[in-house]
C-alpha atoms as a PDB file:
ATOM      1  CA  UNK A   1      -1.673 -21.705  -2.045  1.00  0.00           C
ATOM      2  CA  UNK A   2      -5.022 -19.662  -2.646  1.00  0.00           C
ATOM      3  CA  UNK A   3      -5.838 -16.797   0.420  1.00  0.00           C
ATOM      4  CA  UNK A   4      -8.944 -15.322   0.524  1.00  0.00           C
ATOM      5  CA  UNK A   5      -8.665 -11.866   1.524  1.00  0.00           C
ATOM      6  CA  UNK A   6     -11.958 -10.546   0.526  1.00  0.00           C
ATOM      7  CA  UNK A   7     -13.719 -10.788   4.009  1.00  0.00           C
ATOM      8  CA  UNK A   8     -10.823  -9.183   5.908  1.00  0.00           C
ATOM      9  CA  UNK A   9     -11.361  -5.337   6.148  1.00  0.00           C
ATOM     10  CA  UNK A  10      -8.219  -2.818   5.342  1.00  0.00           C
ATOM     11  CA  UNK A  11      -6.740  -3.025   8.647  1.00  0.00           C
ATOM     12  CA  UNK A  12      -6.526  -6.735   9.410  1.00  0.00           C
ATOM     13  CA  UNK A  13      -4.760  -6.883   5.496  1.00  0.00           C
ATOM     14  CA  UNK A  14      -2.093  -3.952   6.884  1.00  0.00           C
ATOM     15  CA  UNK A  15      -1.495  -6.820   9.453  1.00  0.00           C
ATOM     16  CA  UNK A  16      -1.269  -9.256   7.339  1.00  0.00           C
ATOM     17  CA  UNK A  17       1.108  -7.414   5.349  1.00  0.00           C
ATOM     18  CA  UNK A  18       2.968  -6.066   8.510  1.00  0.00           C
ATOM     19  CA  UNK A  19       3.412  -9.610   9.450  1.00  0.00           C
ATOM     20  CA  UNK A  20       4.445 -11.153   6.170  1.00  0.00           C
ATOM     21  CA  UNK A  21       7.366  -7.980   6.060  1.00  0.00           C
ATOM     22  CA  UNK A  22       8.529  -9.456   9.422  1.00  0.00           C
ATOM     23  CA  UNK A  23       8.774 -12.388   7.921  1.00  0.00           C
ATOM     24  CA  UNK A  24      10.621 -11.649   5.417  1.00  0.00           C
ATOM     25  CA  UNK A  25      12.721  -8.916   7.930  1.00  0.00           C
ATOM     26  CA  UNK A  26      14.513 -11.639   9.449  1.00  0.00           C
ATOM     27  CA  UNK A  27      18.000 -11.670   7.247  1.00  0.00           C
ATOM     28  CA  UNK A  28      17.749 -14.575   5.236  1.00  0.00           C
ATOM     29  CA  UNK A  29      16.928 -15.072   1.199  1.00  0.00           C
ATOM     30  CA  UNK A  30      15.328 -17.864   1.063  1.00  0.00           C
ATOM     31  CA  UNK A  31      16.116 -18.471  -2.991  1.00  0.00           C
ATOM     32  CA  UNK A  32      18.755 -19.757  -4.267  1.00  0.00           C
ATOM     33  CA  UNK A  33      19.662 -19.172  -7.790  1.00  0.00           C
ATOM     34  CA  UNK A  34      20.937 -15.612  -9.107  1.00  0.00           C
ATOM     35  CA  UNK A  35      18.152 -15.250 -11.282  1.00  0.00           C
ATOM     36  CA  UNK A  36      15.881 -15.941  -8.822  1.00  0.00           C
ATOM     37  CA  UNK A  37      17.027 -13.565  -6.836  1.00  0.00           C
ATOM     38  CA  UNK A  38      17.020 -10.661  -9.274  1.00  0.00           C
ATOM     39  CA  UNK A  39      13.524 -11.534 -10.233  1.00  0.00           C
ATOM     40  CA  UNK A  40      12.319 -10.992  -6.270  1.00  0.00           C
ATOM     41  CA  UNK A  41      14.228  -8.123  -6.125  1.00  0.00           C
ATOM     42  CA  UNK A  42      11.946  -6.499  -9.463  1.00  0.00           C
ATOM     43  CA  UNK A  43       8.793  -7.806  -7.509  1.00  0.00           C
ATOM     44  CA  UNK A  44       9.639  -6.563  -4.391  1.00  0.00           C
ATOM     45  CA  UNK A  45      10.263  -2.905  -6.204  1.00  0.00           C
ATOM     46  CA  UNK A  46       6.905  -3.105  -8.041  1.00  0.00           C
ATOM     47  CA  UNK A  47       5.582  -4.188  -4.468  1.00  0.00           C
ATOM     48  CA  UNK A  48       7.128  -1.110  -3.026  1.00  0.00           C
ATOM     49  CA  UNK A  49       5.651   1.060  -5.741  1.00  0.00           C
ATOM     50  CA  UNK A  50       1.539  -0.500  -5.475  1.00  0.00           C
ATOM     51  CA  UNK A  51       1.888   0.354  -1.694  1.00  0.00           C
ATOM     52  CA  UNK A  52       3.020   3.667  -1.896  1.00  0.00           C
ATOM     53  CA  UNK A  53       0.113   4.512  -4.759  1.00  0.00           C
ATOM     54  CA  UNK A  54      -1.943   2.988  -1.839  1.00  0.00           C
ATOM     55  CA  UNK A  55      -0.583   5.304   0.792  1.00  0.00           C
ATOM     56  CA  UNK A  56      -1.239   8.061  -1.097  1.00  0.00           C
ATOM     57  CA  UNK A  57      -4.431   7.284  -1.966  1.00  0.00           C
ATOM     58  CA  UNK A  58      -5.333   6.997   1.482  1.00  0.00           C
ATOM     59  CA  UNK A  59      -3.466   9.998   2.421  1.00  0.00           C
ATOM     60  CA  UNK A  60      -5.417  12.225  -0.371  1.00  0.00           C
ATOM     61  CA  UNK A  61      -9.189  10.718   0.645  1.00  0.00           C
ATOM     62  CA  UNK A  62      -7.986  11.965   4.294  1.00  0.00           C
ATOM     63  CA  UNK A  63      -7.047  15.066   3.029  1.00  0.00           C
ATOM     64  CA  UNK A  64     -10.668  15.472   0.855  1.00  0.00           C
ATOM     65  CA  UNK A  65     -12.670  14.290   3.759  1.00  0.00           C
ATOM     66  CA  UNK A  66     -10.811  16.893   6.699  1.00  0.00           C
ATOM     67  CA  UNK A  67     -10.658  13.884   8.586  1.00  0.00           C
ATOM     68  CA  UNK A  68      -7.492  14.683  10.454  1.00  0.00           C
ATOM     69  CA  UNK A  69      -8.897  18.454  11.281  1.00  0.00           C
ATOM     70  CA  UNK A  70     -11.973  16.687  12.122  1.00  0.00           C
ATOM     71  CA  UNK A  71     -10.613  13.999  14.553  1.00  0.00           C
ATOM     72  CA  UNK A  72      -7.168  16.098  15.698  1.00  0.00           C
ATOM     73  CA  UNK A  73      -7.934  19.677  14.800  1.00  0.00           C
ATOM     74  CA  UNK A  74      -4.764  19.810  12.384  1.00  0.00           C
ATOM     75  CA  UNK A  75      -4.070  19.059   8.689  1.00  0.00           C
ATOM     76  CA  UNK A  76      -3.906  16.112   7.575  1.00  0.00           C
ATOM     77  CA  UNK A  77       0.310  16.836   6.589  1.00  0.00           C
ATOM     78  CA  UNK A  78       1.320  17.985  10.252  1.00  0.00           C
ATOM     79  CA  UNK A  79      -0.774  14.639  11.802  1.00  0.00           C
ATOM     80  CA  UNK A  80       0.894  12.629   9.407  1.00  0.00           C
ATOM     81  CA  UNK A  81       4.452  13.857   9.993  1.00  0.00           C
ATOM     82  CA  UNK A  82       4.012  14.207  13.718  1.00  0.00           C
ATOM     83  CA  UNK A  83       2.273  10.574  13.847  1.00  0.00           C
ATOM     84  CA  UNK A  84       4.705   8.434  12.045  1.00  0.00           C
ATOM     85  CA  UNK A  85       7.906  10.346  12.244  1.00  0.00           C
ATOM     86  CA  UNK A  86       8.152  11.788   8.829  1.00  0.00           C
ATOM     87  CA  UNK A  87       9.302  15.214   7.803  1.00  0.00           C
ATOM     88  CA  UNK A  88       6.430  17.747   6.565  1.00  0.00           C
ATOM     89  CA  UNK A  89       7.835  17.788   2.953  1.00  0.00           C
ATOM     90  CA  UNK A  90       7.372  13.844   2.650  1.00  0.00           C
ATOM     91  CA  UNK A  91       3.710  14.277   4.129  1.00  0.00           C
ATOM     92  CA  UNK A  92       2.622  16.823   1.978  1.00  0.00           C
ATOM     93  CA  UNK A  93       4.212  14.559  -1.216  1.00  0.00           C
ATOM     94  CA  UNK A  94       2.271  11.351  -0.089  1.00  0.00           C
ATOM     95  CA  UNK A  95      -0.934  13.581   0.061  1.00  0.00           C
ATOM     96  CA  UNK A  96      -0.027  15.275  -3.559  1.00  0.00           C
ATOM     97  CA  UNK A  97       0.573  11.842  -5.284  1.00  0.00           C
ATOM     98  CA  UNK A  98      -2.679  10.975  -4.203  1.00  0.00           C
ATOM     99  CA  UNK A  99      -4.308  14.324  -5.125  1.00  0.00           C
ATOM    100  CA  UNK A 100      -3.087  13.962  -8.638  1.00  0.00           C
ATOM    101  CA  UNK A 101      -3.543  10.198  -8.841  1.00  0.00           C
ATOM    102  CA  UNK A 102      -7.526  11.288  -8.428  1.00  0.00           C
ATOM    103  CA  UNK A 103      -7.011  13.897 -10.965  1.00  0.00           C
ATOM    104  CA  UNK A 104      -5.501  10.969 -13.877  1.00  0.00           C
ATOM    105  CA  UNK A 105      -7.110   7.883 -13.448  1.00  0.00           C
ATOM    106  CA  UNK A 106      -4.610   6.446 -16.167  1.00  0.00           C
ATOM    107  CA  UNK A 107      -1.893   7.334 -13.977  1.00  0.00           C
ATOM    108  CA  UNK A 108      -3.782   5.748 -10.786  1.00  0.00           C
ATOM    109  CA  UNK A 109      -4.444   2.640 -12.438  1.00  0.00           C
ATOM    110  CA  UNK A 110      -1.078   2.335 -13.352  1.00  0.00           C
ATOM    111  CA  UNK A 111       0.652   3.554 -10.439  1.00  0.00           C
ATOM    112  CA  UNK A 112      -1.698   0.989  -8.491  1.00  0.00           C
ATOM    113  CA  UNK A 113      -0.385  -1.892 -10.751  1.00  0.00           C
ATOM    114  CA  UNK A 114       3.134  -1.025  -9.770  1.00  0.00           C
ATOM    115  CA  UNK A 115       4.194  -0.159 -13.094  1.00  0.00           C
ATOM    116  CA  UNK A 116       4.926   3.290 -12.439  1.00  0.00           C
END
């Protein structure tokens, strides 16, 4: 099954994605073999690893632009923490990786391929 996700902007794709996870949220494993099984889990960790490159990506072009001073008159850390529930010291991480992933492209590219 082919999806074409090139007309959808960046927040109807976090819905997409949000709704797939609740999908997938509901208990079951829906493979059967072993094998199987332990290859989904390896995807689903390389998964987990392209997203969080993408968070932190975001989280650094935030930080360059002053877009959370600019819209709520704080850094872009203490919006962050406050808005999602996170501690300050995970905020400030997110917007590192993403500082440093701009710094290496190498280390982008792969981090974005989930092989990091």
């Amino acid at each position: 099954m082919e999806l074409d996700f090139e007309q959808l902007d960046d927040a109807a794709l976090v819905a997409v994605i949000d709704a797939a996870l609740s999908a997938l949220g509901d208990g079951r494993v829906r493979l059967s073999t072993g094998k199987q099984k332990l290859d989904l889990l390896a995807d689903a960790v390389r998964l987990d690893a392209r997203l969080t490159a993408w968070l932190s990506a975001l989280a650094a072009e935030i930080e360059r632009g002053e877009i959370a001073v600019q819209e709520h008159g704080t850094s872009t850390v203490t919006w962050l923490a406050d808005a999602v529930r996170m501690t300050r010291r995970a905020a400030g991480r997110m917007v590192i990786e993403g500082e440093r992933m701009q710094r290496f492209p190498m280390l982008a590219a792969a981090a974005a391929a989930g092989a990091l």
